[in-house]
Protein backbone atom coordinates (compact mmCIF):
# COMPACT_ATOMS: atom_id res chain seq x y z
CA UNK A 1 60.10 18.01 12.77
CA UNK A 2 61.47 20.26 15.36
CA UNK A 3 60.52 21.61 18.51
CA UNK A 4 58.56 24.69 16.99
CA UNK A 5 56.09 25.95 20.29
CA UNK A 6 59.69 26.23 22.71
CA UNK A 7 58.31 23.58 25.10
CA UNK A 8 60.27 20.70 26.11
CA UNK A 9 57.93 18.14 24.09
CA UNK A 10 58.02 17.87 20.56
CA UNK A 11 54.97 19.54 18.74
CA UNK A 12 53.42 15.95 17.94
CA UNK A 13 52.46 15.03 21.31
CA UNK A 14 49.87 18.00 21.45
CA UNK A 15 47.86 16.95 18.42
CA UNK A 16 46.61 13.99 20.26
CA UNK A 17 43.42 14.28 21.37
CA UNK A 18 43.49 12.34 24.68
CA UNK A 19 41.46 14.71 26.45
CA UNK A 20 37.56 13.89 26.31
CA UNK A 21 35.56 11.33 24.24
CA UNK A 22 34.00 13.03 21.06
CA UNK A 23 30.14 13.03 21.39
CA UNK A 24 28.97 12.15 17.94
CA UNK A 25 24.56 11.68 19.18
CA UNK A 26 24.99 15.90 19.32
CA UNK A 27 21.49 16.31 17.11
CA UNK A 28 19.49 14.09 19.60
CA UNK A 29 21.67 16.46 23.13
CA UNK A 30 20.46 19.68 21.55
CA UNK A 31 16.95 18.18 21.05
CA UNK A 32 16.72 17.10 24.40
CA UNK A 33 18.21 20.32 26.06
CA UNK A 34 15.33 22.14 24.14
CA UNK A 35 12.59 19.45 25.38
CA UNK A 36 14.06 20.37 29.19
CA UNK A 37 13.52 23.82 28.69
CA UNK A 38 10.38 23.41 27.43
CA UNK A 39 9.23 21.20 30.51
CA UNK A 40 10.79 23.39 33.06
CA UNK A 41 8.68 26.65 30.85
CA UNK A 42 5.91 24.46 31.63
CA UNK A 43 6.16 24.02 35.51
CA UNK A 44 7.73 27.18 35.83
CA UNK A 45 6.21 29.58 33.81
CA UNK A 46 8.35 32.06 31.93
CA UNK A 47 11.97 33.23 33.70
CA UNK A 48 14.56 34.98 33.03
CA UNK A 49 16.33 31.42 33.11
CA UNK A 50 13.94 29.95 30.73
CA UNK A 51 14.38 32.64 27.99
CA UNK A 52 17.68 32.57 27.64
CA UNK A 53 18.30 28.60 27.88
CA UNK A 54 15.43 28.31 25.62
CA UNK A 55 17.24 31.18 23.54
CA UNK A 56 20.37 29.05 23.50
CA UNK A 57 18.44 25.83 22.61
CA UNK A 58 17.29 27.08 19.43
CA UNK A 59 20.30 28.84 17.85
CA UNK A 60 21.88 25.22 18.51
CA UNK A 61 19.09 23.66 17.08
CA UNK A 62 19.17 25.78 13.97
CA UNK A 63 23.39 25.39 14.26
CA UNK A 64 22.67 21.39 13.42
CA UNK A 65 19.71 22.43 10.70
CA UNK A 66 17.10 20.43 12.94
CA UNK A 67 13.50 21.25 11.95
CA UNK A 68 10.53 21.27 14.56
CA UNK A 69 9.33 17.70 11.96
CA UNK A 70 12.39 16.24 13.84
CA UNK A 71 11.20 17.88 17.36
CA UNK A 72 7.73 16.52 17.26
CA UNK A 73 9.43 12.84 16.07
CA UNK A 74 11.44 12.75 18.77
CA UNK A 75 8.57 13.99 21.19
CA UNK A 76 6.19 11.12 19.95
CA UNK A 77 9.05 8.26 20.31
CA UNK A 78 9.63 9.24 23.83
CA UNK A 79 5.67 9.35 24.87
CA UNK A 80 5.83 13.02 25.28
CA UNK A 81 2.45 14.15 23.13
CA UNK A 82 1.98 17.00 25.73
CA UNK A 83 4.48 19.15 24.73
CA UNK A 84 3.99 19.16 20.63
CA UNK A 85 1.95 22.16 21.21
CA UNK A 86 4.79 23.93 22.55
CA UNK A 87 7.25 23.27 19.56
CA UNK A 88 8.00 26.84 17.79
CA UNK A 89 10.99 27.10 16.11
């Protein structure tokens, strides 16, 4: 295998992925990003910031096919009853 990209290092050393540590709990992230937004809506009222994070939250909710069932699970396990009210997806 030659050197294909005209660098001094041969073209296997950049397929390593030494970089950053994969995340693989990404479903239970994006769930908790949306919970954030929806307690900083809730001391905050509505912003400018809030509608767009909360804007972002659900497109990568719906990127990972999570359903609000899975919202409201993961609201109940972490004692956060409040807030199943707020679930809209």
């Amino acid at each position: 295998m030659g050197n294909t990209n005209g660098g001094k290092y041969p073209r296997v050393f950049f397929k390593l992925n030494i970089a950053k540590q994969k995340s693989w709990d990404k479903h239970d992230k994006a769930i908790e990003r949306y919970i954030d937004t929806l307690k900083k809506e809730e001391k905050t009222w509505e912003t400018k910031w809030t509608i767009d994070t909360k804007k972002k939250a659900l497109t990568r909710l719906k990127r990972y096919w999570i359903r609000s069932a899975e919202i409201v699970k993961f609201l109940e396990r972490k004692w956060l009853n409040d807030l199943v009210s707020k679930v809209s997806l």
